[in-house]
PDB file of N, CA and C in Angstrom:
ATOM      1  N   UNK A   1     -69.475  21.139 -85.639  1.00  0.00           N
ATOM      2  CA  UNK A   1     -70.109  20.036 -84.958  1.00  0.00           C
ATOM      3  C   UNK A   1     -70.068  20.327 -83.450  1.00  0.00           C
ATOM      4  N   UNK A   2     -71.181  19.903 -82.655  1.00  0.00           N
ATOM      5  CA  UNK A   2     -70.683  20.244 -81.320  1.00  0.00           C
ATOM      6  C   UNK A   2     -70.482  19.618 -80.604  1.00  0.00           C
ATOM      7  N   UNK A   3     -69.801  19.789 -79.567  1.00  0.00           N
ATOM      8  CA  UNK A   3     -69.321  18.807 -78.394  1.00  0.00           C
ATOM      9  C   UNK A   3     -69.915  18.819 -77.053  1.00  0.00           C
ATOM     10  N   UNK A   4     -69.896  17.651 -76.759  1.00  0.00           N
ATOM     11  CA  UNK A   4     -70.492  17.602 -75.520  1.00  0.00           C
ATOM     12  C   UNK A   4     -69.162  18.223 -74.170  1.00  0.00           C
ATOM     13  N   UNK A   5     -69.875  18.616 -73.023  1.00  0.00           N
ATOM     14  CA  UNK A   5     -68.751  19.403 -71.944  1.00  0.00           C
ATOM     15  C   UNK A   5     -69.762  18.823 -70.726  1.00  0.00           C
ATOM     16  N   UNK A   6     -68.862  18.035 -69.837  1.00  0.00           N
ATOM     17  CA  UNK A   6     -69.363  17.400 -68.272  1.00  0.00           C
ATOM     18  C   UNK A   6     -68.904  18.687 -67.421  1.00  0.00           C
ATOM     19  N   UNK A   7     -69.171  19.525 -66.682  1.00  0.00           N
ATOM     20  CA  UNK A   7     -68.523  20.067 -66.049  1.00  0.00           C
ATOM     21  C   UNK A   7     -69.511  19.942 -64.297  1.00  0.00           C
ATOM     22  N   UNK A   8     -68.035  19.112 -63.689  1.00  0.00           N
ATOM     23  CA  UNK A   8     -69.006  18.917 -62.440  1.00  0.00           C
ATOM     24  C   UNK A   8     -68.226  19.930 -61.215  1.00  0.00           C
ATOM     25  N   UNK A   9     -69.306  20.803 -60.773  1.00  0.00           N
ATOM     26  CA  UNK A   9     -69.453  21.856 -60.058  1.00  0.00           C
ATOM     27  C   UNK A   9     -69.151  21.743 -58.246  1.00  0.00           C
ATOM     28  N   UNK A  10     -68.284  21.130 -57.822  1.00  0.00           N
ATOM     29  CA  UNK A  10     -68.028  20.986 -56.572  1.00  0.00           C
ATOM     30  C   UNK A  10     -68.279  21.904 -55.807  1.00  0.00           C
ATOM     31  N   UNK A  11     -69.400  22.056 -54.708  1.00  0.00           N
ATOM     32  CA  UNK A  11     -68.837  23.094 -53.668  1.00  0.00           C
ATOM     33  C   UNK A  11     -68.385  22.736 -51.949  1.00  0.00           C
ATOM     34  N   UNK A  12     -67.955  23.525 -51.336  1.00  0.00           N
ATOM     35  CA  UNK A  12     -67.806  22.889 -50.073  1.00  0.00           C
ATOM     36  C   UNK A  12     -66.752  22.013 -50.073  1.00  0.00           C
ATOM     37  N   UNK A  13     -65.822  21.644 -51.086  1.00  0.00           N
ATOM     38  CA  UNK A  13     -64.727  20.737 -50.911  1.00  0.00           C
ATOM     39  C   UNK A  13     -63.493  21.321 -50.983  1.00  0.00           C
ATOM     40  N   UNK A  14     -62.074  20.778 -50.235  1.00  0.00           N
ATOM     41  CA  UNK A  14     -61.241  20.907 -50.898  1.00  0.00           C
ATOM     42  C   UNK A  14     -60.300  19.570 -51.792  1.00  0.00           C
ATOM     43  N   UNK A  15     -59.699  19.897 -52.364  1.00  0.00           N
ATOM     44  CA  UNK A  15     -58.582  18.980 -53.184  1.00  0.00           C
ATOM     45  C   UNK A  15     -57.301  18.932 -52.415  1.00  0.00           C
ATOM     46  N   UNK A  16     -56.498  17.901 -51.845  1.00  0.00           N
ATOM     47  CA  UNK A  16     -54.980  18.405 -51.953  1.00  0.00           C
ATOM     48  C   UNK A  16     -54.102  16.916 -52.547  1.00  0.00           C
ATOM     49  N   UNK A  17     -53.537  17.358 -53.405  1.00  0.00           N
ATOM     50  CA  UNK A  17     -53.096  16.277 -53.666  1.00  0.00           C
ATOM     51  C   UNK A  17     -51.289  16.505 -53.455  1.00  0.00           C
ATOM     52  N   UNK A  18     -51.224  14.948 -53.341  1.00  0.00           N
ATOM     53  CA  UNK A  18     -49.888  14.461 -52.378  1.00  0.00           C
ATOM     54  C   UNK A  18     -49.242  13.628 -53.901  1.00  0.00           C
ATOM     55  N   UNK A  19     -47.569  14.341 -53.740  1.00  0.00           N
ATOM     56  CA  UNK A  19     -46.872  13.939 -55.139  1.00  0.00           C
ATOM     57  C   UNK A  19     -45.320  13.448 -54.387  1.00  0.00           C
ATOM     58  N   UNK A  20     -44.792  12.547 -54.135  1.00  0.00           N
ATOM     59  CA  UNK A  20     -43.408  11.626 -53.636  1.00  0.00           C
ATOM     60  C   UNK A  20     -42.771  11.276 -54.933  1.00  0.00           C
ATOM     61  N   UNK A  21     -41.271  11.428 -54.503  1.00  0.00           N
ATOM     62  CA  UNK A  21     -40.582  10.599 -55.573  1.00  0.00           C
ATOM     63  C   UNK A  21     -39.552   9.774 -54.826  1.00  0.00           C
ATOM     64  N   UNK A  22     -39.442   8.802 -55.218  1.00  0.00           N
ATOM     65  CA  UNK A  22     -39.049   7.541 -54.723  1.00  0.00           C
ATOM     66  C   UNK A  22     -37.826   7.216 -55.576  1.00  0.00           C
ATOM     67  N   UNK A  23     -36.558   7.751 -55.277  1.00  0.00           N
ATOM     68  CA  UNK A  23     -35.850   7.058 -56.371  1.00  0.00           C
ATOM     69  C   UNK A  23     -35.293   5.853 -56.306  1.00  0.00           C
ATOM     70  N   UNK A  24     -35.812   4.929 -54.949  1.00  0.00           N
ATOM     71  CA  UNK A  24     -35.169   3.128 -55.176  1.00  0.00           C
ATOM     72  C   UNK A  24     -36.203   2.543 -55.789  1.00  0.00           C
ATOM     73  N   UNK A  25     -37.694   3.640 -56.620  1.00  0.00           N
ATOM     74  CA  UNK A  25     -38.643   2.280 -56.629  1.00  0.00           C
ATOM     75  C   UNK A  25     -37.861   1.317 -57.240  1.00  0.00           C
ATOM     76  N   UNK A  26     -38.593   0.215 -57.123  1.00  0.00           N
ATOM     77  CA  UNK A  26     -38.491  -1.193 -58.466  1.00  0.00           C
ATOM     78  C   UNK A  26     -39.871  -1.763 -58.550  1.00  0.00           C
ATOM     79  N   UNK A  27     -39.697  -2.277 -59.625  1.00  0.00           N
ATOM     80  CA  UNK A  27     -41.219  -2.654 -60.243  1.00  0.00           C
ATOM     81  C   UNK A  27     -41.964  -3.719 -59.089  1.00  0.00           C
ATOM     82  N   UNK A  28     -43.050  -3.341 -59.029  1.00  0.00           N
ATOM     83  CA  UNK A  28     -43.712  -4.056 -58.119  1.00  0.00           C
ATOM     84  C   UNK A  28     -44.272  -3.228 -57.163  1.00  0.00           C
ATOM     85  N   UNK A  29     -43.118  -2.461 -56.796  1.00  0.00           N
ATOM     86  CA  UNK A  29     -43.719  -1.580 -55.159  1.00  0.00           C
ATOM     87  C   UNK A  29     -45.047  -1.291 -54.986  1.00  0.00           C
ATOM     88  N   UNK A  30     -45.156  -0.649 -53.934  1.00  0.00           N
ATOM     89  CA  UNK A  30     -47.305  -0.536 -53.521  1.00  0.00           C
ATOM     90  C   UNK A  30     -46.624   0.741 -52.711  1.00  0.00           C
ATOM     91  N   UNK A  31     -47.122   1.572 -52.772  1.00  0.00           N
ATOM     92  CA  UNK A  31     -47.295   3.185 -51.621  1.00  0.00           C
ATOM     93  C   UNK A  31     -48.832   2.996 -51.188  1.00  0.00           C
ATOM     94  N   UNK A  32     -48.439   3.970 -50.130  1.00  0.00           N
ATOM     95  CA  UNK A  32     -49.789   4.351 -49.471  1.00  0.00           C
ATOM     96  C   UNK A  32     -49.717   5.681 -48.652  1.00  0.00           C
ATOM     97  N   UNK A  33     -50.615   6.606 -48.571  1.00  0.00           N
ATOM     98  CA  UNK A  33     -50.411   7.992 -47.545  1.00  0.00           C
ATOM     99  C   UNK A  33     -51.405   7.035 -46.277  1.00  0.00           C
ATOM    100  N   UNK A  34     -50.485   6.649 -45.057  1.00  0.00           N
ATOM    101  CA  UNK A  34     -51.200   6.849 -43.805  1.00  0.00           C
ATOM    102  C   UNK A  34     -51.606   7.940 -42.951  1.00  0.00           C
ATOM    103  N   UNK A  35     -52.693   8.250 -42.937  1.00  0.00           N
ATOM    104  CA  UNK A  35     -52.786   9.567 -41.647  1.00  0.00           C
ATOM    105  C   UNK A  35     -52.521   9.202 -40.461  1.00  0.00           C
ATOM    106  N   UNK A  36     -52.093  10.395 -39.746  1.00  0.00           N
ATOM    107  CA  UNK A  36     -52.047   9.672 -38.534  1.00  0.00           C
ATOM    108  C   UNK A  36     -53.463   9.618 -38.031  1.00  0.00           C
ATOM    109  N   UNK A  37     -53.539   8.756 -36.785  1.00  0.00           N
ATOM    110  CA  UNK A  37     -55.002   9.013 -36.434  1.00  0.00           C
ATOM    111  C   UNK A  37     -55.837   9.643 -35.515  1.00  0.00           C
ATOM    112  N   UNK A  38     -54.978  10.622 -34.890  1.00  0.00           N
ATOM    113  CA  UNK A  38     -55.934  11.467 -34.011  1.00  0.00           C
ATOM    114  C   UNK A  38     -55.900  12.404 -35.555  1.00  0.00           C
ATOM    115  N   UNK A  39     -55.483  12.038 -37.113  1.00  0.00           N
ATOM    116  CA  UNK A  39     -56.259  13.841 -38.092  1.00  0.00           C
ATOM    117  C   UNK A  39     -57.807  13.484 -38.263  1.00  0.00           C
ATOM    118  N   UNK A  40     -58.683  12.211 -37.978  1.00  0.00           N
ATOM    119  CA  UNK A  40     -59.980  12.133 -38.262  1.00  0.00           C
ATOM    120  C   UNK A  40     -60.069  11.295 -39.439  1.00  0.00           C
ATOM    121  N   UNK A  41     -58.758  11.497 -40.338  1.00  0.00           N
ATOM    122  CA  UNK A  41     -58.876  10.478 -41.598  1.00  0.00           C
ATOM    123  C   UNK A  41     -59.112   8.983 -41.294  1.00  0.00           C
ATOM    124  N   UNK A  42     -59.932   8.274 -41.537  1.00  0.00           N
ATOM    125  CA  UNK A  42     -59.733   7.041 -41.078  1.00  0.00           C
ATOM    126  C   UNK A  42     -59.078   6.286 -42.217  1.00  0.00           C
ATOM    127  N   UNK A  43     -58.941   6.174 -43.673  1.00  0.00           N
ATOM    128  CA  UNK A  43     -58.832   5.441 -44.341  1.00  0.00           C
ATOM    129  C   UNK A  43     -57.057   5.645 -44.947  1.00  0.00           C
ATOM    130  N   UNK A  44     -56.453   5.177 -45.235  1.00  0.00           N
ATOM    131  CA  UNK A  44     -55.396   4.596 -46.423  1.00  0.00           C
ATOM    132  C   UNK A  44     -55.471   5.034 -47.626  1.00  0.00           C
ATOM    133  N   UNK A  45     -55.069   5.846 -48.216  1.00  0.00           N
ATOM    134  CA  UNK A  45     -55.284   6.223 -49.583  1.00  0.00           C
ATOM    135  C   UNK A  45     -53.994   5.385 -50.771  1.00  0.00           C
ATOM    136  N   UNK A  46     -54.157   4.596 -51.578  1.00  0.00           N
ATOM    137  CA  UNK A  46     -53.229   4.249 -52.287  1.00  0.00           C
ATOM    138  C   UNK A  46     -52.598   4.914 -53.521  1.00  0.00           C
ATOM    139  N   UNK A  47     -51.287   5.078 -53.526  1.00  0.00           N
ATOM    140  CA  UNK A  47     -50.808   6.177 -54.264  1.00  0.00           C
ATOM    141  C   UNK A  47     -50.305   5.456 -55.508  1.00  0.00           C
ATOM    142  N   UNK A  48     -50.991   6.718 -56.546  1.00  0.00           N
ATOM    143  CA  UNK A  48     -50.167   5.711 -58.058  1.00  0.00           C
ATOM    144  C   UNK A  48     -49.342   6.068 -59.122  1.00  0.00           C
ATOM    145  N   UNK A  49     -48.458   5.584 -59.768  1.00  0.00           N
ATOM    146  CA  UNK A  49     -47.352   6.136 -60.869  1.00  0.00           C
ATOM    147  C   UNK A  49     -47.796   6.821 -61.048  1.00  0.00           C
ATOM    148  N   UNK A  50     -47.528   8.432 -61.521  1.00  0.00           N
ATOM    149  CA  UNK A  50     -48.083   9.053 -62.775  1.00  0.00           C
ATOM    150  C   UNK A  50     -47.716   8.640 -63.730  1.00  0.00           C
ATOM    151  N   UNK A  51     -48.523   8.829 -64.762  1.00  0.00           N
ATOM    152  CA  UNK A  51     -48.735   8.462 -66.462  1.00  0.00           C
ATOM    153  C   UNK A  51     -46.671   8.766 -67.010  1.00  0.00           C
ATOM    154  N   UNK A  52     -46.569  10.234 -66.679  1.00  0.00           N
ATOM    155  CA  UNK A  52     -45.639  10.263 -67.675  1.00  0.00           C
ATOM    156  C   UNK A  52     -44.246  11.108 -66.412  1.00  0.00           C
ATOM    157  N   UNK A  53     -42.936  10.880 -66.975  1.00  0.00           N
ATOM    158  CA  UNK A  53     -42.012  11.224 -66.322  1.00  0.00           C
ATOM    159  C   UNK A  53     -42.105  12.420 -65.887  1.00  0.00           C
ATOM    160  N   UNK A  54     -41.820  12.958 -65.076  1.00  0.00           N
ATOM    161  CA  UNK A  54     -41.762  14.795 -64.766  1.00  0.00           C
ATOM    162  C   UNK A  54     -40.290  14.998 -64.921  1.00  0.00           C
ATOM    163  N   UNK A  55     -40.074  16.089 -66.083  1.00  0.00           N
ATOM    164  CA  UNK A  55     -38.792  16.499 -66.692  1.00  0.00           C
ATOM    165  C   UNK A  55     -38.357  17.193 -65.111  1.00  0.00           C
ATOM    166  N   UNK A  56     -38.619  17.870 -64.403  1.00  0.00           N
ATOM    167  CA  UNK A  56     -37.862  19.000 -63.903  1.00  0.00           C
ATOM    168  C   UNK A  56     -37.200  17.956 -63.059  1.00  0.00           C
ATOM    169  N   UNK A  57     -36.968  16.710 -62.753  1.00  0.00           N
ATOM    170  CA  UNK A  57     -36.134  16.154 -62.232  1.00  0.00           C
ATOM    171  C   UNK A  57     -35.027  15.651 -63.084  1.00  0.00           C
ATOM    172  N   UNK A  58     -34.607  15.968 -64.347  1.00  0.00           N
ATOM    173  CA  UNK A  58     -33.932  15.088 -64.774  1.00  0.00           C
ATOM    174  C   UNK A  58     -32.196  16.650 -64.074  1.00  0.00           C
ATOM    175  N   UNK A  59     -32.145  17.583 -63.830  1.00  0.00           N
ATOM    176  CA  UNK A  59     -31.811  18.239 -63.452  1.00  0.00           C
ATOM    177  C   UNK A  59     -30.917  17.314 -62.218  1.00  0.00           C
ATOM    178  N   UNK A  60     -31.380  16.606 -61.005  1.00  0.00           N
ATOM    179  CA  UNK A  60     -30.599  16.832 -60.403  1.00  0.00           C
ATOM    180  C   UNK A  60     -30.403  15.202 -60.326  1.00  0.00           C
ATOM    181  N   UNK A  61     -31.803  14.400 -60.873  1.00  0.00           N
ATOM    182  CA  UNK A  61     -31.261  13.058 -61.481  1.00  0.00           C
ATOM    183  C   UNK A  61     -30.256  12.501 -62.624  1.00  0.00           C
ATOM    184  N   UNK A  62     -30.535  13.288 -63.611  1.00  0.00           N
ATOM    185  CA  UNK A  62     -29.959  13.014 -64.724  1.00  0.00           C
ATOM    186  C   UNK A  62     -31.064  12.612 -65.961  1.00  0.00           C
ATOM    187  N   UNK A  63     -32.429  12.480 -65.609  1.00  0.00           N
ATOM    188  CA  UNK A  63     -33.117  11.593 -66.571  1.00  0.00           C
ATOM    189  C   UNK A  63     -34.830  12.541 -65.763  1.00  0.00           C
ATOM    190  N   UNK A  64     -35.671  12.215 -66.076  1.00  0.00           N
ATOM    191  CA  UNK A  64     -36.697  12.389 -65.693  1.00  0.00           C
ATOM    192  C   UNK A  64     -37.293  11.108 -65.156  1.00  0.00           C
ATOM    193  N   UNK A  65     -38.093  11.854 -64.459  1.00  0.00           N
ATOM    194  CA  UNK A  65     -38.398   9.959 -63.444  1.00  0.00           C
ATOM    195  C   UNK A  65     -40.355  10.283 -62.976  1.00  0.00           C
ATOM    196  N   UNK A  66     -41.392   9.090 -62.808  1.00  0.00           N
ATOM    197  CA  UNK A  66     -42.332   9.079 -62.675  1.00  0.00           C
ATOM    198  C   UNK A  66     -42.258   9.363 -61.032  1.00  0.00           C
ATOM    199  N   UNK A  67     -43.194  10.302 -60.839  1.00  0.00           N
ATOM    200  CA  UNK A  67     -43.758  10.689 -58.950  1.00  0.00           C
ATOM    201  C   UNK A  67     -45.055   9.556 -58.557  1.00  0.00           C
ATOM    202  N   UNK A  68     -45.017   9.128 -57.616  1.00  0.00           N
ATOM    203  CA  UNK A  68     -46.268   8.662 -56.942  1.00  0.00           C
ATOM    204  C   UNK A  68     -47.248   9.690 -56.691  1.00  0.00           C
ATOM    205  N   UNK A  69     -48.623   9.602 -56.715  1.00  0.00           N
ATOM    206  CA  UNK A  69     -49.456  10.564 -56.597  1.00  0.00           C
ATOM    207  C   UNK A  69     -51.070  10.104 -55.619  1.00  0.00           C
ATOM    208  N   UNK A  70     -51.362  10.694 -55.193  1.00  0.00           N
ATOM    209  CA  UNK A  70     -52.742  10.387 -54.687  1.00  0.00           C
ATOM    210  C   UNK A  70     -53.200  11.888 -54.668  1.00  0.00           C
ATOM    211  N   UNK A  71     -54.775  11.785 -54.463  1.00  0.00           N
ATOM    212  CA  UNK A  71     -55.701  12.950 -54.221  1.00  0.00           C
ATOM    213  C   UNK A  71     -56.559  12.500 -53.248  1.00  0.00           C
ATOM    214  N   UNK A  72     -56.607  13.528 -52.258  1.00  0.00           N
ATOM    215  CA  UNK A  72     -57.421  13.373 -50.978  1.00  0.00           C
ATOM    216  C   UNK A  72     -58.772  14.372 -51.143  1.00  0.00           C
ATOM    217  N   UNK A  73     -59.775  14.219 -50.720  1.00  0.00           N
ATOM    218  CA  UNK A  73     -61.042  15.102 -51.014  1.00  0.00           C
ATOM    219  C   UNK A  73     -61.410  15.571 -49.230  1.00  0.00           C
ATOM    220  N   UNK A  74     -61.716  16.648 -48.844  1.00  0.00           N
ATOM    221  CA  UNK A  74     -62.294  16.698 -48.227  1.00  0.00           C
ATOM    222  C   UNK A  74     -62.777  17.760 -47.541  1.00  0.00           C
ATOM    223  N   UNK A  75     -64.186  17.304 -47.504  1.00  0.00           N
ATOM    224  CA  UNK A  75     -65.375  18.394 -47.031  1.00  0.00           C
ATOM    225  C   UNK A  75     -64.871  19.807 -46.032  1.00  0.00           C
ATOM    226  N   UNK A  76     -65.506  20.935 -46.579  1.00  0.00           N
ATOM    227  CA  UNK A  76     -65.515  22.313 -45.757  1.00  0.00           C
ATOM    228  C   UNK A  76     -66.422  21.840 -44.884  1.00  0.00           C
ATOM    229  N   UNK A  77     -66.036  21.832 -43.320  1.00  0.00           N
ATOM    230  CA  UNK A  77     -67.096  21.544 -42.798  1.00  0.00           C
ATOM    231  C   UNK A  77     -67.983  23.027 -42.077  1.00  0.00           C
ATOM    232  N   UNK A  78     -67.283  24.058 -42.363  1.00  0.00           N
ATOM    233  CA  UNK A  78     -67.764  25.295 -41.568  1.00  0.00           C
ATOM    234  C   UNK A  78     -68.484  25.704 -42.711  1.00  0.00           C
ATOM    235  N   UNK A  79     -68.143  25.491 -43.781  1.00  0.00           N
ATOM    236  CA  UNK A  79     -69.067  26.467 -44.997  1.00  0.00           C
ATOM    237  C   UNK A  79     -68.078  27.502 -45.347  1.00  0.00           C
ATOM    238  N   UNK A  80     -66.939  28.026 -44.729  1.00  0.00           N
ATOM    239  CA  UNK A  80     -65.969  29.350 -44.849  1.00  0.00           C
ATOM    240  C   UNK A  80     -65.547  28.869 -45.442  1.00  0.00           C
ATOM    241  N   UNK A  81     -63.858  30.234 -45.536  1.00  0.00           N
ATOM    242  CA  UNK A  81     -62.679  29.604 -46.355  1.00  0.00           C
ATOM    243  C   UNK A  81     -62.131  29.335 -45.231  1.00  0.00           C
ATOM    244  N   UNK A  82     -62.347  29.313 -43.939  1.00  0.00           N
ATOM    245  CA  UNK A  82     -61.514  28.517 -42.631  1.00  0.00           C
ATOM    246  C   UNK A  82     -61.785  27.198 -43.115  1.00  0.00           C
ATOM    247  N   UNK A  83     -62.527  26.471 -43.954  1.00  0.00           N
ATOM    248  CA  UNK A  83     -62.921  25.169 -43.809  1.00  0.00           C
ATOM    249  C   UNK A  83     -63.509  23.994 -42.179  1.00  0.00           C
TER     250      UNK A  83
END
């Protein structure tokens, strides 16, 4: 049977994504990555649980524990790999 495949082809961008671990959260908390503002970013990005615990902390926690996460996008503006 066949399957359908989305594959969307980005060019000119990069990805970087930003991963914190917080070990006082408590339920409720809100994160956010502020830029500063002479980097050009103007906006607030809000950062969120990941889905599932990341083991390689249970090492120096004792347990495995969820990271905060966000992904930032943004444009090559030279066209290079200087970006």
């Amino acid at each position: 049977m066949p399957k359908l495949i989305y594959i969307q082809d980005v060019w000119e961008e990069y990805k970087i994504r930003f991963t914190i671990f917080d070990p006082l959260y408590e339920k409720g908390d809100q994160m956010f990555l502020s830029p500063n503002p002479d980097s050009g970013i103007s906006n607030s990005l809000q950062m969120e649980r990941t889905q599932y615990p990341e083991e390689w902390l249970m090492s120096k926690y004792g347990k495995p524990h969820q990271l905060w996460e966000c992904v930032m996008t943004l444009h090559n503006q030279h066209g290079s790999s200087e970006g």
